[in-house]
N, C-alpha and C. Protein backbone atom coordinates (compact mmCIF):
# COMPACT_ATOMS: atom_id res chain seq x y z
N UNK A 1 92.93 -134.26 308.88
CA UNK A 1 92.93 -132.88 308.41
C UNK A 1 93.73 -132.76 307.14
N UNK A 2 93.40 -131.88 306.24
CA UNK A 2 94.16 -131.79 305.30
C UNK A 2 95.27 -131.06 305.32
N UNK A 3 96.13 -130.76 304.44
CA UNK A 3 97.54 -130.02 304.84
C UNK A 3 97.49 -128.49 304.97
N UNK A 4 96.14 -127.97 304.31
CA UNK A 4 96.14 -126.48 304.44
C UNK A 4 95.44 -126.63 306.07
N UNK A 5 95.00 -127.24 306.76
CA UNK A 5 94.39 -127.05 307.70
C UNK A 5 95.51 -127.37 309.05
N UNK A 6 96.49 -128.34 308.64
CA UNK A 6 97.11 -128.75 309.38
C UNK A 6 98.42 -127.87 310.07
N UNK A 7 98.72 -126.43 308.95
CA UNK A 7 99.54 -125.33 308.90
C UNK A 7 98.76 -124.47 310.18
N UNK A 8 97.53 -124.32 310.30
CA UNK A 8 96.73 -123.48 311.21
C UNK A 8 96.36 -123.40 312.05
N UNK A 9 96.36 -122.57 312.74
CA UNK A 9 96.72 -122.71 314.61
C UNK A 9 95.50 -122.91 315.05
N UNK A 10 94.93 -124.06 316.12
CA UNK A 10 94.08 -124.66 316.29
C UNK A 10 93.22 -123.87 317.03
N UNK A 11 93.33 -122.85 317.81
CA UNK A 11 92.74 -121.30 318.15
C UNK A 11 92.08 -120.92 317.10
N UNK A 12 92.94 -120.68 316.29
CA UNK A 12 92.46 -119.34 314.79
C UNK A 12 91.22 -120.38 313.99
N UNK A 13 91.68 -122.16 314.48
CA UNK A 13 90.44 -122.72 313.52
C UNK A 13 89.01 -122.52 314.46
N UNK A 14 89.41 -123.04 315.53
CA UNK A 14 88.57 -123.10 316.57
C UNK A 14 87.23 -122.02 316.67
N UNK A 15 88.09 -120.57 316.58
CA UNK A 15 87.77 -119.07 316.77
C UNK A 15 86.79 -118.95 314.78
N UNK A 16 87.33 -119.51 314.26
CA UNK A 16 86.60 -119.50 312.66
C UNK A 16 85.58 -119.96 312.80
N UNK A 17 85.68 -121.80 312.84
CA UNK A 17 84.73 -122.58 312.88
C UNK A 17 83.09 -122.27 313.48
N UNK A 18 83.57 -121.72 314.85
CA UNK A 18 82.49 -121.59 316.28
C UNK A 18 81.79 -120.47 315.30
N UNK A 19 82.52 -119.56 315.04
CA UNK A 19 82.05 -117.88 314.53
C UNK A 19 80.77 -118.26 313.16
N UNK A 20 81.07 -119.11 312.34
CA UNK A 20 80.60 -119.98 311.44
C UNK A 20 79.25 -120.87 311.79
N UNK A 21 79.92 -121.30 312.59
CA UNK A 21 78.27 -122.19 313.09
C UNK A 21 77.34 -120.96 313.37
N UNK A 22 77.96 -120.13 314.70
CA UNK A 22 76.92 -119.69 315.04
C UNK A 22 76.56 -118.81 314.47
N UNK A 23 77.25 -118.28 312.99
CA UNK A 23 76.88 -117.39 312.39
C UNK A 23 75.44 -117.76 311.37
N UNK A 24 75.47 -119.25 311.04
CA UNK A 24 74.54 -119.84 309.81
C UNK A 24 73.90 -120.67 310.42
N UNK A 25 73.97 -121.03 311.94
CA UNK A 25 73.04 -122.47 312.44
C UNK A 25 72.01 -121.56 313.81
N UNK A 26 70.77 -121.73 312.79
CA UNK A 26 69.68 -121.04 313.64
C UNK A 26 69.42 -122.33 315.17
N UNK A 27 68.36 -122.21 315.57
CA UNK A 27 67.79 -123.20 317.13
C UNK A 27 68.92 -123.28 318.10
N UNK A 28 70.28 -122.62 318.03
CA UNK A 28 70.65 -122.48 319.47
C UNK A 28 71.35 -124.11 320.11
N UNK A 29 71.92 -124.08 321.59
CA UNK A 29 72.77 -125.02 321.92
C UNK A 29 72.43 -126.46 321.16
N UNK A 30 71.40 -127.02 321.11
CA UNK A 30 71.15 -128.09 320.84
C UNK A 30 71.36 -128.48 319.13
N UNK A 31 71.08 -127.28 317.88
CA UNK A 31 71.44 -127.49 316.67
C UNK A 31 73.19 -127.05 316.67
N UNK A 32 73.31 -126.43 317.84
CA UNK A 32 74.51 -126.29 317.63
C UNK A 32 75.70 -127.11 317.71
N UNK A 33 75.42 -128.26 319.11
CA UNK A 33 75.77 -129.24 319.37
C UNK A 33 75.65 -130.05 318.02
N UNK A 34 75.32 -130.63 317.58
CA UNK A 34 74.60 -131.28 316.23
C UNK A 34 76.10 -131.35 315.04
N UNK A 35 75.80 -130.11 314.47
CA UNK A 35 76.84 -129.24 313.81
C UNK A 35 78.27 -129.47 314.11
N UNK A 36 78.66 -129.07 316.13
CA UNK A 36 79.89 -129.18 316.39
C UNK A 36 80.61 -130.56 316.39
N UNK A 37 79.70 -131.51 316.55
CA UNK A 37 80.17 -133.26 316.35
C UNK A 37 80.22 -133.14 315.29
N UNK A 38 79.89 -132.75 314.02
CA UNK A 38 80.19 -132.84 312.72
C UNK A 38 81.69 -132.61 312.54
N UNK A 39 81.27 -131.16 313.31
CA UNK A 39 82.98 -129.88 312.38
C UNK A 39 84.22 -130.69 313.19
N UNK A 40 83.99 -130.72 314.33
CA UNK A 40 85.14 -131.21 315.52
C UNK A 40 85.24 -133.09 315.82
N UNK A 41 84.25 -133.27 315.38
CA UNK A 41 84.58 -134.88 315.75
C UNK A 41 85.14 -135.25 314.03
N UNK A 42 84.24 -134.91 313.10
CA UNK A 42 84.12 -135.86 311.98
C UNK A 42 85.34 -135.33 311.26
N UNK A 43 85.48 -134.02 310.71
CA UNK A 43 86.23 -133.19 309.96
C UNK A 43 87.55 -133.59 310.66
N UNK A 44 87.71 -132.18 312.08
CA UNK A 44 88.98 -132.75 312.69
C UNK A 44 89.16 -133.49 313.70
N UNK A 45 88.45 -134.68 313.85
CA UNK A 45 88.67 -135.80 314.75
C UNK A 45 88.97 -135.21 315.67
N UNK A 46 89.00 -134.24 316.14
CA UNK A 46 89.80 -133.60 317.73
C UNK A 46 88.97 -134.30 318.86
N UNK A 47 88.27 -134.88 318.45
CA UNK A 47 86.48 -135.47 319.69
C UNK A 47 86.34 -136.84 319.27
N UNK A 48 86.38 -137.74 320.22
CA UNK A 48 85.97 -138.78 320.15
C UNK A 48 84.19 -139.06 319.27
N UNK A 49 84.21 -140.10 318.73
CA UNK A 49 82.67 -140.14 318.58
C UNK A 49 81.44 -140.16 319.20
N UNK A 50 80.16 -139.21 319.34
CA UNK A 50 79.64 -139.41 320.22
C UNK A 50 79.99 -138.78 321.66
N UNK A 51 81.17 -137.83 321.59
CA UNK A 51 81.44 -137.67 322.77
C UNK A 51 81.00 -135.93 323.36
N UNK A 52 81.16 -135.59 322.50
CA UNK A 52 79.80 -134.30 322.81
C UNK A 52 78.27 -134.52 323.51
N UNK A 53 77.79 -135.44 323.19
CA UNK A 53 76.55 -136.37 323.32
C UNK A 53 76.44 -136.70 324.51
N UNK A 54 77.59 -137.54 324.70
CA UNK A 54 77.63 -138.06 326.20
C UNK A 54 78.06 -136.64 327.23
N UNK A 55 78.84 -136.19 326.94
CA UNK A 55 78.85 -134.80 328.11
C UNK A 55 78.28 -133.45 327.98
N UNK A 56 76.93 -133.88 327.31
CA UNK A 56 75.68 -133.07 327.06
C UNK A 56 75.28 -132.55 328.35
N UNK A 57 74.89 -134.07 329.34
CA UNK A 57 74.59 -133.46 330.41
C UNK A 57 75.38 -132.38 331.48
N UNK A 58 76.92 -132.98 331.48
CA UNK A 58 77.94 -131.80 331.98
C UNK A 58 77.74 -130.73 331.69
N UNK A 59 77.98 -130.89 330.02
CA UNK A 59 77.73 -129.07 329.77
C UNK A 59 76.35 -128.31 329.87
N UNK A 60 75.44 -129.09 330.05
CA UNK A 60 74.22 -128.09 330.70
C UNK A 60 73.83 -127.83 332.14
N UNK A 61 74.45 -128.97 333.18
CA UNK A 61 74.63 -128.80 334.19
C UNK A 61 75.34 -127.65 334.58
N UNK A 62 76.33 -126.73 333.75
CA UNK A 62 76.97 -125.75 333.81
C UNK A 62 76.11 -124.74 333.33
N UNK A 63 76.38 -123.79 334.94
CA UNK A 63 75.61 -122.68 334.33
C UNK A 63 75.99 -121.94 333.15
N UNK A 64 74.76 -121.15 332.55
CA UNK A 64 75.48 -120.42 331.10
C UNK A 64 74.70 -121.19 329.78
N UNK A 65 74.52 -120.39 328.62
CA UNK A 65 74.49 -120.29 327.75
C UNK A 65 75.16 -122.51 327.33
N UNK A 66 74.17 -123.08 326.73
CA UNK A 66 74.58 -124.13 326.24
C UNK A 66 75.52 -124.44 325.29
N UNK A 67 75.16 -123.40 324.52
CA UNK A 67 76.20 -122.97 323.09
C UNK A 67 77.41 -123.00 323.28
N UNK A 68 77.50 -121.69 324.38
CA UNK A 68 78.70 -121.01 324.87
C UNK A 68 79.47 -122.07 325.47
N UNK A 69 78.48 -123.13 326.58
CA UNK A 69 79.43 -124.46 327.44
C UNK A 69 80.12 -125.42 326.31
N UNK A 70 78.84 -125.49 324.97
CA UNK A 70 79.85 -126.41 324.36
C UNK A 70 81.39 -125.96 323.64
N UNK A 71 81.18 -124.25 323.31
CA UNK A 71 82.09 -124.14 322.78
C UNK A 71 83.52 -124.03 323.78
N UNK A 72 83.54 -123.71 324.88
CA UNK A 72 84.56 -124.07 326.01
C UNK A 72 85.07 -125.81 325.97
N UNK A 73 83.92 -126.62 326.22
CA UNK A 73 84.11 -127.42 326.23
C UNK A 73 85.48 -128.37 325.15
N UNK A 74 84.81 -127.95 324.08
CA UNK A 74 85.93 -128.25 323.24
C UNK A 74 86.75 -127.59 322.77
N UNK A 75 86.61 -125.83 323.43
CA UNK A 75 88.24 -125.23 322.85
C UNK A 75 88.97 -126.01 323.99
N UNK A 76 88.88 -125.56 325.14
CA UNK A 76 89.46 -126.55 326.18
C UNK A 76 90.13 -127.60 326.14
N UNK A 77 89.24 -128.88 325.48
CA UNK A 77 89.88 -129.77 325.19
C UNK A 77 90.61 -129.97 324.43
N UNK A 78 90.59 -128.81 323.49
CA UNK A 78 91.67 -128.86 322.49
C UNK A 78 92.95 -128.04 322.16
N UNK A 79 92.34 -126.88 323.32
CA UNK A 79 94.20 -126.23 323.06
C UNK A 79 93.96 -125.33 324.81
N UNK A 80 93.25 -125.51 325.67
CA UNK A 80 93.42 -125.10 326.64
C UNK A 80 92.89 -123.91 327.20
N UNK A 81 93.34 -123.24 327.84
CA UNK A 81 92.15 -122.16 328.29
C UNK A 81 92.08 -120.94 326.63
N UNK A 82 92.91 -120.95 326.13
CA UNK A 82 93.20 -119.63 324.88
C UNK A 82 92.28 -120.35 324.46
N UNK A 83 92.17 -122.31 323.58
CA UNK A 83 90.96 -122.52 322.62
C UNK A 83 89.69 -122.47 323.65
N UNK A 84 89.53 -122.58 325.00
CA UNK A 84 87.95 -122.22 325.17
C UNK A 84 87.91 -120.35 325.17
N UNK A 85 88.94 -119.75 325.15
CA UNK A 85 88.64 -118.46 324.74
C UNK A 85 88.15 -118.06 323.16
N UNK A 86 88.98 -118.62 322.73
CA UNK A 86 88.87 -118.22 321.06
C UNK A 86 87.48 -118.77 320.82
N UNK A 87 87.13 -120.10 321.23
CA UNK A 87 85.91 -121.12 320.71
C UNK A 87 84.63 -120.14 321.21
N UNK A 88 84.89 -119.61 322.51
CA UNK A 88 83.52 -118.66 322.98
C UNK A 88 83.37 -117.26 322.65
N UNK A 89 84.70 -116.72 322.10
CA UNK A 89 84.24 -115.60 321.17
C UNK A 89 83.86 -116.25 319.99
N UNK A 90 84.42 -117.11 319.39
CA UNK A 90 83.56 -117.03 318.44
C UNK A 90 81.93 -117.28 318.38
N UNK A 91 81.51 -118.24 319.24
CA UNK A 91 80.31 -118.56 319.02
C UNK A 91 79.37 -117.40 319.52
N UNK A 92 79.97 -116.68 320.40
CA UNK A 92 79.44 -115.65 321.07
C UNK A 92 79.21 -114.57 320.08
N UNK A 93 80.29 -113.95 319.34
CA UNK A 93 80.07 -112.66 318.56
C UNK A 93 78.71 -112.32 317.48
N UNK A 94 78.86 -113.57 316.96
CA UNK A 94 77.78 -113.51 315.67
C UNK A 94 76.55 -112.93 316.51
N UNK A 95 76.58 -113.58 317.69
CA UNK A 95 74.62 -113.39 318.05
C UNK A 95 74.97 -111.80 318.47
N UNK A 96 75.73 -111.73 319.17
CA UNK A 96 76.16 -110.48 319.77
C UNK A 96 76.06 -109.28 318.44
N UNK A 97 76.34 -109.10 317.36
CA UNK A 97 76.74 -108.50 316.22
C UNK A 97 75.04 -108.57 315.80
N UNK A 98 74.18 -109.78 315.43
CA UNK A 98 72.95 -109.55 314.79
C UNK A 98 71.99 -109.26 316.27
N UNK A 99 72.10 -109.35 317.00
CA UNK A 99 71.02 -108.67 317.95
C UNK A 99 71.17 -107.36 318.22
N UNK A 100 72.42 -106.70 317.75
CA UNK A 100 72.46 -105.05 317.84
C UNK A 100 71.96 -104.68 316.80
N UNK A 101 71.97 -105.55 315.42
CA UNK A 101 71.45 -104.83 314.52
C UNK A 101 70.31 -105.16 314.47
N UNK A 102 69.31 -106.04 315.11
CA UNK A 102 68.08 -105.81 314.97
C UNK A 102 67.36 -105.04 316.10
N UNK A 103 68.60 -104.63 317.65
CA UNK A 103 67.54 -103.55 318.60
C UNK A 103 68.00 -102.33 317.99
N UNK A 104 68.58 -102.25 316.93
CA UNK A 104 68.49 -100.99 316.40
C UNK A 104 67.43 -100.53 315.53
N UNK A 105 67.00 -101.85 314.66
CA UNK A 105 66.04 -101.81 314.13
C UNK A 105 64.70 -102.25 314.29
N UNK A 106 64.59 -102.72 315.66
CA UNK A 106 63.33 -103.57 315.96
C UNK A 106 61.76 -102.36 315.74
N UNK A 107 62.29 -101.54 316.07
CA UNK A 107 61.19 -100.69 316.70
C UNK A 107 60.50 -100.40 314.98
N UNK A 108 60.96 -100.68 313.95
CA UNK A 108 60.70 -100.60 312.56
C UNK A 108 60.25 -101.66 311.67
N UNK A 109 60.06 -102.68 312.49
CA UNK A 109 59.37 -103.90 311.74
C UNK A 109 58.35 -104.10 312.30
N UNK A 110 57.42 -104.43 310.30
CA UNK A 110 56.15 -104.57 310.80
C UNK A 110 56.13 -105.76 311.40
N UNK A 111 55.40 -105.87 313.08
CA UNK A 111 55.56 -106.92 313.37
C UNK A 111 54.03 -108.17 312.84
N UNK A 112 53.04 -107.06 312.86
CA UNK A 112 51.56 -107.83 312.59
C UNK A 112 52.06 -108.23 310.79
N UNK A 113 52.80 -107.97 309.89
CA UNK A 113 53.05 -108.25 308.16
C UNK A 113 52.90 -110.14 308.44
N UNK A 114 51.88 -110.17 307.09
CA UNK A 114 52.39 -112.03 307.67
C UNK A 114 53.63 -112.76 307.03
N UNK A 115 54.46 -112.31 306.15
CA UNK A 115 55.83 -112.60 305.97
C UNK A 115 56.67 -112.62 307.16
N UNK A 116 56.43 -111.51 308.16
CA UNK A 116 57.54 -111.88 309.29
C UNK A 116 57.20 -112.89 310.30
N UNK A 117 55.61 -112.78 310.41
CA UNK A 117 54.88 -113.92 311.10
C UNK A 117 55.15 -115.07 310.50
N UNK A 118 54.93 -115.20 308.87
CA UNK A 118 55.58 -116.37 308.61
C UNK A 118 56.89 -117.13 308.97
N UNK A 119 57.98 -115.45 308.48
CA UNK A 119 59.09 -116.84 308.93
C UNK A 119 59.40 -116.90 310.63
N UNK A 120 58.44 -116.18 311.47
CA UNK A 120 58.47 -116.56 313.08
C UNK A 120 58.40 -118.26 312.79
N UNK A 121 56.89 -118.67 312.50
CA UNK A 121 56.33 -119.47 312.30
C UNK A 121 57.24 -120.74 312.11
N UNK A 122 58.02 -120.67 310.60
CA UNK A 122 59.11 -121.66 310.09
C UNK A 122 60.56 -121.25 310.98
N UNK A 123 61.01 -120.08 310.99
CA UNK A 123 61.59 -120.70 312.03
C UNK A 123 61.58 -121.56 313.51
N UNK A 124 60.38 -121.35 314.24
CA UNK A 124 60.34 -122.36 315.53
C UNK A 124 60.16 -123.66 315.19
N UNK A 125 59.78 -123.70 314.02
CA UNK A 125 59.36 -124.87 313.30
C UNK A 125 60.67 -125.84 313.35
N UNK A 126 61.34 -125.09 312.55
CA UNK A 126 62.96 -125.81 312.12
C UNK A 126 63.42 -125.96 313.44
N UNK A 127 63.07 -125.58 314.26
CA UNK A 127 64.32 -125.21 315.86
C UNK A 127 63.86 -126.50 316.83
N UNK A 128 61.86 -126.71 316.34
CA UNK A 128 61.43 -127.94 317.05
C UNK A 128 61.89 -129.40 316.28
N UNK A 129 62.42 -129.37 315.09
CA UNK A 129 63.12 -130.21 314.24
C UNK A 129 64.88 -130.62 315.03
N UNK A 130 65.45 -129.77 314.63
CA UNK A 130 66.32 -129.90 314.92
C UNK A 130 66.53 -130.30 316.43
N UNK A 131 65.93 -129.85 317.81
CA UNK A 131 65.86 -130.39 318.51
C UNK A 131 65.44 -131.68 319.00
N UNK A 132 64.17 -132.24 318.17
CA UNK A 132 64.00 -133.46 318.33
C UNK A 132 65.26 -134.92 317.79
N UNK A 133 66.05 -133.85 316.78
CA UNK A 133 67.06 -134.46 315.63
C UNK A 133 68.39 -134.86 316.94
N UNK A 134 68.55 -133.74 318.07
CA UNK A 134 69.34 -133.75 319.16
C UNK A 134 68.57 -135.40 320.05
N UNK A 135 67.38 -135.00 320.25
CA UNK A 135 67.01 -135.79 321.64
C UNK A 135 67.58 -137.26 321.04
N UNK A 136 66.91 -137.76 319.45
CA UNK A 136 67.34 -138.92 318.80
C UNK A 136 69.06 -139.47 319.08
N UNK A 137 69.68 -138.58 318.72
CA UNK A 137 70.99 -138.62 318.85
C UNK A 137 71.60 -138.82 320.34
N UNK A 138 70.97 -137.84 321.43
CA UNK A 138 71.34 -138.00 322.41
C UNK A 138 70.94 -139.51 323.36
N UNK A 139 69.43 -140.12 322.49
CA UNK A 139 68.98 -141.20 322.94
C UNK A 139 70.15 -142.56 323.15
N UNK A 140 70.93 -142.67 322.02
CA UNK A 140 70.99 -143.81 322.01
C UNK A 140 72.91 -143.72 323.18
N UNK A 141 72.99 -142.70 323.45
CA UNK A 141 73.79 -142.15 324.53
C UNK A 141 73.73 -142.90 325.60
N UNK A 142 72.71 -142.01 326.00
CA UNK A 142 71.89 -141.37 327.46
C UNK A 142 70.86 -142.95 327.75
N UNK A 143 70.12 -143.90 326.81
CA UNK A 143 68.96 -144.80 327.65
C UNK A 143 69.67 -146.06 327.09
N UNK A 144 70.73 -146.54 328.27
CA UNK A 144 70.39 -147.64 327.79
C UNK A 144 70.41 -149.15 328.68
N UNK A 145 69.62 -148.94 329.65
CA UNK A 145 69.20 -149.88 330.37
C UNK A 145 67.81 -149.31 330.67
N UNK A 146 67.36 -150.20 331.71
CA UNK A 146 65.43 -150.25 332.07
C UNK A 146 65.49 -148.98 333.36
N UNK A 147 66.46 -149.10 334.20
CA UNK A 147 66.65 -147.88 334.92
C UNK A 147 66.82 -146.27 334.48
N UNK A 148 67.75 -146.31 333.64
CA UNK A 148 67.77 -145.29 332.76
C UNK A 148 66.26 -144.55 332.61
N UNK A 149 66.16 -145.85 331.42
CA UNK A 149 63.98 -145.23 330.92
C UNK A 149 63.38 -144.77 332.11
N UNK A 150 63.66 -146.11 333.13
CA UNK A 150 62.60 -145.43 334.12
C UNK A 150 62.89 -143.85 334.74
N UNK A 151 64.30 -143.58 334.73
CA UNK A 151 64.51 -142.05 335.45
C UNK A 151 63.94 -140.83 334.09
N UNK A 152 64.07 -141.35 332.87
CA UNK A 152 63.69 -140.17 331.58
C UNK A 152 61.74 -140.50 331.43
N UNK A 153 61.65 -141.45 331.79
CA UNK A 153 59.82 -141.32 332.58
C UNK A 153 59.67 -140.47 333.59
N UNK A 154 60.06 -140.98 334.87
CA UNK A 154 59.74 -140.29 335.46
C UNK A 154 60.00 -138.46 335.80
N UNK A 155 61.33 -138.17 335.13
CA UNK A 155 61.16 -137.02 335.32
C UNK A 155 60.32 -135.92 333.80
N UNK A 156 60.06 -136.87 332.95
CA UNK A 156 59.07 -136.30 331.63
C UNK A 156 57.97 -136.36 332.72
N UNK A 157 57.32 -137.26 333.44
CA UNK A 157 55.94 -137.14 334.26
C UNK A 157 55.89 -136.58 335.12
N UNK A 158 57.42 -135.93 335.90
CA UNK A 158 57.56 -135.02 337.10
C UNK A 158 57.07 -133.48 336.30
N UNK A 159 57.76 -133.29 335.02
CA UNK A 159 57.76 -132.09 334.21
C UNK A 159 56.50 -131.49 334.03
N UNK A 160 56.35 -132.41 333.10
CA UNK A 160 54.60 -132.33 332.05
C UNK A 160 53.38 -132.52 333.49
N UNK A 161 53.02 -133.43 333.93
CA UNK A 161 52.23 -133.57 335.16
C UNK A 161 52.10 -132.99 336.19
N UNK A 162 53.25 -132.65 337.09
CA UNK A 162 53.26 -132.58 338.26
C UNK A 162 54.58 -130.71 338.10
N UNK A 163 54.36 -130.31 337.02
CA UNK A 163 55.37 -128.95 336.86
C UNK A 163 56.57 -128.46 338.22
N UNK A 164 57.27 -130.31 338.00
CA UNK A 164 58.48 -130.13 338.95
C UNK A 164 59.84 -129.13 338.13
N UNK A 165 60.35 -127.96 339.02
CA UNK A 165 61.42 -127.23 338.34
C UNK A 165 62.24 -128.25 338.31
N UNK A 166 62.66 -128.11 336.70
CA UNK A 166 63.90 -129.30 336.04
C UNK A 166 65.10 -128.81 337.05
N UNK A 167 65.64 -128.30 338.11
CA UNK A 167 66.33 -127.77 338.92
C UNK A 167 66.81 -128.73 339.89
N UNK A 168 65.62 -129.44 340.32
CA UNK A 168 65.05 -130.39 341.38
C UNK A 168 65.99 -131.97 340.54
N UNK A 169 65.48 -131.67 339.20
CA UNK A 169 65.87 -133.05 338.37
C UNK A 169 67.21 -133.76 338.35
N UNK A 170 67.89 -132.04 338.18
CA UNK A 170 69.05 -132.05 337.38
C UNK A 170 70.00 -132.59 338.77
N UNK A 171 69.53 -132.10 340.08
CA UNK A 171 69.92 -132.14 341.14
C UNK A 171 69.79 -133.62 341.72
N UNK A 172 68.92 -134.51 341.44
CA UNK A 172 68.47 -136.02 341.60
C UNK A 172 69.50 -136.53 340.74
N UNK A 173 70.01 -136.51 339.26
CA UNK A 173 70.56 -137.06 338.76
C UNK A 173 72.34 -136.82 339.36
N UNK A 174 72.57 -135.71 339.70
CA UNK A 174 73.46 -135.42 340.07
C UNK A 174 74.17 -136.49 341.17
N UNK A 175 73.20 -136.34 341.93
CA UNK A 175 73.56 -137.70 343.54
C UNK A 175 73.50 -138.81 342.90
N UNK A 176 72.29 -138.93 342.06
CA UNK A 176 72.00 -140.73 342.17
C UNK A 176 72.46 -141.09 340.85
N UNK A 177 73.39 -140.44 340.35
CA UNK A 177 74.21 -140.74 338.82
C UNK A 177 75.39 -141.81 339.78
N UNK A 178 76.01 -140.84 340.23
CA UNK A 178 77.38 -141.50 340.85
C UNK A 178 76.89 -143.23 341.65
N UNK A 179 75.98 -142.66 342.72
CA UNK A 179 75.48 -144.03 343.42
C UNK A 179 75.06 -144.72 342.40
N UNK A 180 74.05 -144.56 341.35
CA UNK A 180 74.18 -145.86 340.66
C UNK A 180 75.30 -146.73 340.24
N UNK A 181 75.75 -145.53 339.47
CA UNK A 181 77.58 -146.20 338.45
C UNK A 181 78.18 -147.15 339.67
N UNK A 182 78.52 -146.18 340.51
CA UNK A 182 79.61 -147.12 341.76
C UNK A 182 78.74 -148.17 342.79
N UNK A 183 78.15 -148.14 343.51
CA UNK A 183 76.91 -149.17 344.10
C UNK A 183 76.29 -149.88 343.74
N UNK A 184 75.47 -149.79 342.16
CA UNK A 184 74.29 -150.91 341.65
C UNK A 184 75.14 -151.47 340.48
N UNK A 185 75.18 -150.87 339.44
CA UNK A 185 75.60 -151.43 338.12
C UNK A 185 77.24 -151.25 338.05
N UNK A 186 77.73 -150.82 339.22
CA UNK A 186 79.51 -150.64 339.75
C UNK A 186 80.10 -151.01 337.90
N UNK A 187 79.81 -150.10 337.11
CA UNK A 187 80.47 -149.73 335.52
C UNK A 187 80.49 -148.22 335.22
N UNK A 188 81.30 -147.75 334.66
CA UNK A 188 81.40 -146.52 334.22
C UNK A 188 81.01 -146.51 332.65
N UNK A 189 80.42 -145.09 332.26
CA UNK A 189 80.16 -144.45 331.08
C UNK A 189 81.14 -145.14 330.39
N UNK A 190 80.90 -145.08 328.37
CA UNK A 190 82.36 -144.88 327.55
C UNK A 190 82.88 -144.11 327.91
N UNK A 191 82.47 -142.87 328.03
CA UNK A 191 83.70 -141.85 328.09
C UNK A 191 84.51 -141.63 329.19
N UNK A 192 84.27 -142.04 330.39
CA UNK A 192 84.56 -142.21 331.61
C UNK A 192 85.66 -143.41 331.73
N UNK A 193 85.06 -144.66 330.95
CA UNK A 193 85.96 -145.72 331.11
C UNK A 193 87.49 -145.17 330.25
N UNK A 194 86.95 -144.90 328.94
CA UNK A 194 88.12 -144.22 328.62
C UNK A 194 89.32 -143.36 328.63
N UNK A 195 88.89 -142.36 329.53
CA UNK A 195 89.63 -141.62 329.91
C UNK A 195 90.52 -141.84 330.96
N UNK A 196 89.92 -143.34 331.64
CA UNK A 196 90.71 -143.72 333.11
C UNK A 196 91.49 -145.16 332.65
N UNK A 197 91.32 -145.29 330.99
CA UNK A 197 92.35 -145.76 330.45
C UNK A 197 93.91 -145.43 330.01
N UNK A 198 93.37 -143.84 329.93
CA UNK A 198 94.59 -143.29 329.44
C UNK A 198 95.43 -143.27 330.13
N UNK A 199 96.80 -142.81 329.91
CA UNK A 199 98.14 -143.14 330.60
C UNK A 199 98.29 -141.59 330.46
């Protein structure tokens, strides 16, 4: 961090930063995630590398808003219950602030104009970008043995094929996460090993 940053209370950055993303980063938890390994891992190292990534699945396993889990996640980890306060107002307000001003104004846009259809259009566009920009990132995480693939097959073919609620999924991985780690491949995650390094 630099020295003007290093004077500033890690709340007040926290509460800036979040307010910031979610004020200028359209597509939601997943571009947001993206962004926050940037601001919080790269900028102020407060995050291991990659380590948003890996407790992707935690924080969506938590009910709520993805955005909102990540921004707890790392006020939390970084200054305690006040930074997951500060971190979730911030990320929270912006949307909160532009969705009043557009149900105030919704009822007044042309919605059939093809300029607004257009930028409907480019925006889902950018949001299916940026999400695929997540799955890449989260790949090299999340697959990396033949078991792995086989569980991100089969539940893409439970999804798409057989329209199993991802509910069912999230709930399979849940049990048979642990039994694998400790019973078959008896190794823990990086981030797991790490943390049961610490003193």
């Amino acid at each position: 961090m630099t020295g003007n940053t290093a004077t500033q209370s890690p709340i007040w950055i926290l509460f800036r930063e979040f307010f910031k993303i979610a004020l200028f980063v359209v597509g939601g938890g997943y571009a947001i995630l993206l962004v926050a390994e940037e601001t919080f891992g790269k900028k102020y190292r407060w995050l291991r590398e990659g380590e948003l990534s890996e407790m992707l699945t935690l924080i969506q396993a938590v009910p709520g808003l993805t955005a909102g889990n990540i921004a707890i996640y790392i006020g939390y980890r970084t200054a305690g219950f006040w930074g997951a306060l500060a971190a979730l107002t911030g990320v929270a307000l912006p949307s909160f602030l532009v969705i009043t001003l557009i149900a105030l104004g919704f009822a007044h846009l042309p919605m059939q104009n093809h300029f607004i259809q257009g930028a409907f259009i480019a925006v889902r566009t950018a949001i299916t970008g940026l999400m695929l920009a997540t799955l890449l990132r989260v790949w090299r995480q999340a697959i990396r043995s033949r078991v792995q693939l086989a569980i991100f097959l089969g539940g893409l073919a439970a999804v798409l094929l057989f329209h199993t609620n991802p509910g069912w999924l999230i709930l399979f991985g849940l049990v048979f996460g642990p039994l694998y780690c400790l019973l078959l491949c008896r190794d823990l995650p990086a981030a797991a090993r790490e943390e049961k390094s610490t003193p």
